[in-house]
Each structure stands twice: as structure tokens, then as C-alpha cells.
C-alpha atoms as a PDB file:
ATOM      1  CA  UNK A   1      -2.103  12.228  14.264  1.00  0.00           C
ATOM      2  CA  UNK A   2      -0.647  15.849  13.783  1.00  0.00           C
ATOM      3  CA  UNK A   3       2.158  14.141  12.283  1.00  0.00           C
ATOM      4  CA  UNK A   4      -0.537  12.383   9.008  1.00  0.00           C
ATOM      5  CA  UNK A   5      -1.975  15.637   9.062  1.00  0.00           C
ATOM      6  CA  UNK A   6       0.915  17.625   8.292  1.00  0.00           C
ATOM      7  CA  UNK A   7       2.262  15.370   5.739  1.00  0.00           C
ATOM      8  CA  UNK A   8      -1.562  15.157   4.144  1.00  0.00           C
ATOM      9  CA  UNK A   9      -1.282  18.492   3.806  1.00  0.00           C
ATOM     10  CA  UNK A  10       2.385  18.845   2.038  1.00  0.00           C
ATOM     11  CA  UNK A  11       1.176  15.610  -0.260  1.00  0.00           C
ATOM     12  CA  UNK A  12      -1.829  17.635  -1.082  1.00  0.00           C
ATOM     13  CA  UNK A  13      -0.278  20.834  -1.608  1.00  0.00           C
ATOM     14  CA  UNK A  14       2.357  19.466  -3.858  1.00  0.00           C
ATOM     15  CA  UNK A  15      -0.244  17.417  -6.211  1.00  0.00           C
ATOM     16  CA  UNK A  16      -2.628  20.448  -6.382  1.00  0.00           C
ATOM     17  CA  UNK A  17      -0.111  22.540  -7.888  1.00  0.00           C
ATOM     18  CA  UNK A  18      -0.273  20.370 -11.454  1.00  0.00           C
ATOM     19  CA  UNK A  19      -4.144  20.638 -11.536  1.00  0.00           C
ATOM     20  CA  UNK A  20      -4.136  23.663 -13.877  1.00  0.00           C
ATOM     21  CA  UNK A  21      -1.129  21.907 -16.123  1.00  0.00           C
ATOM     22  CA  UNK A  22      -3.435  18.965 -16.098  1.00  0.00           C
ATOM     23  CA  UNK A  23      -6.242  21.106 -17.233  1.00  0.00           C
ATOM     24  CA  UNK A  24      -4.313  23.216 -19.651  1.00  0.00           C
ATOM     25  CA  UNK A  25      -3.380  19.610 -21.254  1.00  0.00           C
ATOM     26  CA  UNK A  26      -6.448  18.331 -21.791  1.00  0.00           C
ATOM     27  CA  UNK A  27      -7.898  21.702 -23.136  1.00  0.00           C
ATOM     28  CA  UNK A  28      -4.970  22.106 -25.718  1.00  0.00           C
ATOM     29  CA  UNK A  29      -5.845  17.954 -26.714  1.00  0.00           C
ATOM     30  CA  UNK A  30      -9.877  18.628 -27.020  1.00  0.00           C
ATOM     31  CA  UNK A  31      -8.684  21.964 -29.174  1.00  0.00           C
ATOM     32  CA  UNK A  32      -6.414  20.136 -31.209  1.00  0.00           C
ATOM     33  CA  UNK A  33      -9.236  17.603 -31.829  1.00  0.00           C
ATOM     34  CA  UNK A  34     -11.553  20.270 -33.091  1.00  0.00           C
ATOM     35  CA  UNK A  35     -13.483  19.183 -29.533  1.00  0.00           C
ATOM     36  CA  UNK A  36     -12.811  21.895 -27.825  1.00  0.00           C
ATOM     37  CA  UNK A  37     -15.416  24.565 -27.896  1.00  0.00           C
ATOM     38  CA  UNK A  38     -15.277  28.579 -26.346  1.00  0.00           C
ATOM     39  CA  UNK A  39     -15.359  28.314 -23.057  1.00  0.00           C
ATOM     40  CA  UNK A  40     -15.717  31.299 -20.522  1.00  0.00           C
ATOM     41  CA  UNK A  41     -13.598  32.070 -17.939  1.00  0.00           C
ATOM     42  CA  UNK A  42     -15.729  31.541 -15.095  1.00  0.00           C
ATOM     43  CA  UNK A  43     -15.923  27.628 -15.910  1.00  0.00           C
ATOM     44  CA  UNK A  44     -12.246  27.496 -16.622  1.00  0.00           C
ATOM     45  CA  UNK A  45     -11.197  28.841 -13.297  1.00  0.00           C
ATOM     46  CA  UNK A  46     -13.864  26.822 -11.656  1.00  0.00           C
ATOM     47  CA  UNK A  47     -12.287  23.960 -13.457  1.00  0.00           C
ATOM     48  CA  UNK A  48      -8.979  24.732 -12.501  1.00  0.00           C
ATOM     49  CA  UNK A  49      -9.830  25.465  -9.311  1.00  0.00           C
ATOM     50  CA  UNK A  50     -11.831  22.035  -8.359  1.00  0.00           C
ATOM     51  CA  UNK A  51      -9.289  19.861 -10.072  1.00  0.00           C
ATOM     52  CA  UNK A  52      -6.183  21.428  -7.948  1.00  0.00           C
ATOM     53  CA  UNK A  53      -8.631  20.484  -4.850  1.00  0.00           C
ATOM     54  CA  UNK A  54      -9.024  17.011  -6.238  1.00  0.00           C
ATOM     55  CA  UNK A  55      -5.539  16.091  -6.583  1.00  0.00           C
ATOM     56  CA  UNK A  56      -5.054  17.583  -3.108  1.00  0.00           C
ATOM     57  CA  UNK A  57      -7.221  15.312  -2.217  1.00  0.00           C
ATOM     58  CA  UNK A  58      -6.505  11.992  -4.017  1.00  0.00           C
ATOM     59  CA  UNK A  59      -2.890  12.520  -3.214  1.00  0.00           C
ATOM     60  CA  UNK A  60      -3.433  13.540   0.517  1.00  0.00           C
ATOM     61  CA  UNK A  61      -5.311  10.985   0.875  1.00  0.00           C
ATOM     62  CA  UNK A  62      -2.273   8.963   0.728  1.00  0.00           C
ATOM     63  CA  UNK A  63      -1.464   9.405   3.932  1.00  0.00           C
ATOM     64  CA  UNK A  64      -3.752   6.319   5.000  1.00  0.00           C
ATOM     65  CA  UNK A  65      -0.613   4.183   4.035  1.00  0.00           C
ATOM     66  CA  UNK A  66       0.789   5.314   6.920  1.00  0.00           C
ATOM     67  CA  UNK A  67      -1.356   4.248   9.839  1.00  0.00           C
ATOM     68  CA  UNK A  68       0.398   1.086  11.005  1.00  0.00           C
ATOM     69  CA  UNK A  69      -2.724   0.236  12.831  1.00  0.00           C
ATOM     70  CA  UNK A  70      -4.781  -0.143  10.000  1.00  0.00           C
ATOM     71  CA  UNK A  71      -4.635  -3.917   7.712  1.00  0.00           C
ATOM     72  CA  UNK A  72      -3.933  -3.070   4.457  1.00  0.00           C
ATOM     73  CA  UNK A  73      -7.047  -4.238   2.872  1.00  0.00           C
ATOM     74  CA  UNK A  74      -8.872  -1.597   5.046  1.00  0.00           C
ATOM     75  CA  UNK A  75      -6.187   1.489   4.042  1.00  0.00           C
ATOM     76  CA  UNK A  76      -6.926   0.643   0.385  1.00  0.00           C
ATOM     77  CA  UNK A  77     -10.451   0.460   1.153  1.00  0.00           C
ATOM     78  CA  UNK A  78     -10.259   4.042   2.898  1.00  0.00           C
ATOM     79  CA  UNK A  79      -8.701   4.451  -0.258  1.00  0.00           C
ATOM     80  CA  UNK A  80     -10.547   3.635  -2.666  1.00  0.00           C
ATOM     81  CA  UNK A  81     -13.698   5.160  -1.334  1.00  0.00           C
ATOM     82  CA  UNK A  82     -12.224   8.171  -0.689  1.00  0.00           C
ATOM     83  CA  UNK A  83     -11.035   8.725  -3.929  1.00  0.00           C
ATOM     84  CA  UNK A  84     -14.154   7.681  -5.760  1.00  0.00           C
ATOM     85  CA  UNK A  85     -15.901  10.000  -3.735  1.00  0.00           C
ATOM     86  CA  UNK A  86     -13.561  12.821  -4.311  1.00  0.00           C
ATOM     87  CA  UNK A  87     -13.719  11.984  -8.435  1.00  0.00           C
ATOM     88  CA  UNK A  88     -17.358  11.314  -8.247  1.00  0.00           C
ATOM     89  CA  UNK A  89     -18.425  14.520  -6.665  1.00  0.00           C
ATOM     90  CA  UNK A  90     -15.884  16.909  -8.681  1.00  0.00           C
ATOM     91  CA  UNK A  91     -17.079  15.409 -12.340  1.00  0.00           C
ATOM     92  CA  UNK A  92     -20.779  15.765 -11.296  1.00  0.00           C
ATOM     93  CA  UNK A  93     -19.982  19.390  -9.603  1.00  0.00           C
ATOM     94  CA  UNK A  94     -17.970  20.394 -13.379  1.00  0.00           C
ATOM     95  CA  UNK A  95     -20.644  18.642 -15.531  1.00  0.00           C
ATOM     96  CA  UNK A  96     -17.978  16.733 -16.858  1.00  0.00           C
ATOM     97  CA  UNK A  97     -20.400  13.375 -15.959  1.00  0.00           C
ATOM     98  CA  UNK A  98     -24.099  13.636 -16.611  1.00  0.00           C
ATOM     99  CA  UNK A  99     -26.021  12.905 -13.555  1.00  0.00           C
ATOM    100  CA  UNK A 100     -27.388  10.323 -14.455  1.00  0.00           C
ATOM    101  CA  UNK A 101     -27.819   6.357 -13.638  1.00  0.00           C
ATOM    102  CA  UNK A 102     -25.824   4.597 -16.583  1.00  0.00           C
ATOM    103  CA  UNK A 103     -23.243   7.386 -16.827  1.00  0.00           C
ATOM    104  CA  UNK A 104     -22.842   6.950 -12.999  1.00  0.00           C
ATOM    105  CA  UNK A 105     -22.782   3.061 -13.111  1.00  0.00           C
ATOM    106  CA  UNK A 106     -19.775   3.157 -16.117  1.00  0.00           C
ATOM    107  CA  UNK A 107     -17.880   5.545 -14.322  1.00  0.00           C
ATOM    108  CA  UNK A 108     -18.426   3.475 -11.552  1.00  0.00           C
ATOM    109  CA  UNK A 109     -17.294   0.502 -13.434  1.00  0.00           C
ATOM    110  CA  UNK A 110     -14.366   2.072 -15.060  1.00  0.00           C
ATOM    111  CA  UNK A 111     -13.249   3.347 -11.764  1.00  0.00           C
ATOM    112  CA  UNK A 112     -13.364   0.081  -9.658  1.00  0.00           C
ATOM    113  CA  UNK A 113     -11.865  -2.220 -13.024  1.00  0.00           C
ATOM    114  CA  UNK A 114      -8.890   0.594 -12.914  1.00  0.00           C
ATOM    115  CA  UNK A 115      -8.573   0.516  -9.125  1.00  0.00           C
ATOM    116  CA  UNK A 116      -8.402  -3.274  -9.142  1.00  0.00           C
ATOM    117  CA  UNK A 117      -5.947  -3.542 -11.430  1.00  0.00           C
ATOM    118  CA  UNK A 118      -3.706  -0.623 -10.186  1.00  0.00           C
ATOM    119  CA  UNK A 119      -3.257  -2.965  -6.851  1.00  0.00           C
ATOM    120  CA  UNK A 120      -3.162  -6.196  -8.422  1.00  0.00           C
ATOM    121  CA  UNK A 121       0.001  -4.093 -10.337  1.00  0.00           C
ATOM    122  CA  UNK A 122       1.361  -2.905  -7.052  1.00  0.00           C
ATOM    123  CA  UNK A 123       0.720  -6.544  -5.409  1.00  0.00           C
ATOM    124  CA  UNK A 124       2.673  -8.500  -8.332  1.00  0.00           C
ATOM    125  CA  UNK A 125       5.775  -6.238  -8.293  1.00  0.00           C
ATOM    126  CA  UNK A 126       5.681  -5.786  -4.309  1.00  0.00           C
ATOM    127  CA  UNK A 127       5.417  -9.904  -4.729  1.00  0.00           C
ATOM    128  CA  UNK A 128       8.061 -10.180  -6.542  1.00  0.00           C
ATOM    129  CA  UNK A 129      10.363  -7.837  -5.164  1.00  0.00           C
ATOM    130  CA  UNK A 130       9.968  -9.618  -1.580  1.00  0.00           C
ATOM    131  CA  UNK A 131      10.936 -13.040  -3.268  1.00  0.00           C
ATOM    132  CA  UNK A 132      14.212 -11.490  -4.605  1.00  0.00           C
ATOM    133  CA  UNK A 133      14.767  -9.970  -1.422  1.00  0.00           C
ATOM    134  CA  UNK A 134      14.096 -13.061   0.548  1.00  0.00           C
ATOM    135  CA  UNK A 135      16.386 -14.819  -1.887  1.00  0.00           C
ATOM    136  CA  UNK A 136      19.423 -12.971  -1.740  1.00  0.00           C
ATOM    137  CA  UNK A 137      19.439 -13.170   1.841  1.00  0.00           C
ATOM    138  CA  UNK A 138      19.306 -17.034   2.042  1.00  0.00           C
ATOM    139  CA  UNK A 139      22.439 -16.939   0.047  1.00  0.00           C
END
């Protein structure tokens, strides 16, 4: 258990460090769109701040991979809700979401559609890549 914590924590800490790049990136594109409007300081460094803590999250959260106890339908589960969660609560927290139902229910949406099709991805290459294997060694 030390062991998953340790490495959640070096995932974590490694992700968390492109949170500001992320959101320098998507201030210059909203500026660059004539979106962008002033913002002050406190909100950017709360910004910065939250979303380096949610990709330390999302990608220490990872780590559930690695239990070889757990079926992998219930890792990606563990997953899945952790990571809503973790977006969820961060866009409400920012104002980035309104709190509100529809808002909620298409992010929710969005987030599940995406999530699906990220692991039917994953499944179809990890599918395909274990039928190659399994060929070449019946040669």
C-alpha cells in the first residue's frame, strides 16, 4: 500500500507541474479570441492553483491500475468516479460550470460519452495488440 502511495504521489506531482502551462494556454487562446477578459490575480492564482491539484489528482489517481486485486471493470470504475468527481468539484469551485441542473447534466454527458470512448480506444488497440502477440507466437 505504501508502495501505490508513493508512486500516487510522484504521478501526481509530475502532472501538477503542467497545470499553470495548461492554464497559461487556454488564457493566451480566450485572449487571442477577443474572449478573454481582465482578470485579477487572485482568480488566476486560484486557477492555477486548483488546476495543478486536479491533474495531481486525475493522474494520481492512476495508480488504481495497479492493484492486481481489483477486476478491471471496477479500477476503471474507481476511475471514472474519481475523476468526475475531481473535474466536477474544481469547475464548480472556479465558476468555470454554472451550478446549475442542465449545465451539470451536459457536463455530465460530455464527460461519461468521452470516458466511454477513451476505453473503448484503449480496449480496441489493447485487442488488437494481444491478437498480434498471440499470433506471432503460434508461428
Amino acid at each position: 500500500m505504501k508502495k501505490l502511495f508513493i508512486d500516487f504521489l510522484k504521478r501526481g506531482l509530475t502532472a501538477s507541474v503542467g497545470g499553470p502551462v495548461v492554464m497559461a494556454v487556454v488564457y493566451l487562446f480566450l485572449d487571442y479570441f477577443g474572449v478573454a477578459k481582465t482578470v485579477s490575480v487572485s482568480k488566476i492564482a486560484a486557477e492555477i492553483l486548483t488546476v495543478s491539484l486536479m491533474a495531481f489528482i486525475a493522474s494520481g489517481i492512476t495508480v488504481i491500475y495497479k492493484c492486481e486485486k481489483l477486476p478491471i471493470f471496477t479500477a476503471a470504475l474507481i476511475h471514472g468516479i474519481a475523476l468526475y468527481a475531481d473535474y466536477i468539484l474544481f469547475y464548480l469551485l472556479n465558476g468555470w460550470l454554472k451550478s446549475q441542473i442542465i449545465p451539470i447534466l451536459i457536463f455530465t454527458g460530455i464527460f461519461i460519452a468521452g470516458y466511454m470512448v477513451i476505453w473503448l480506444i484503449i480496449y480496441l488497440v489493447t485487442k488488437s495488440s494481444t491478437a498480434s502477440l498471440n499470433k506471432k507466437l503460434k508461428l
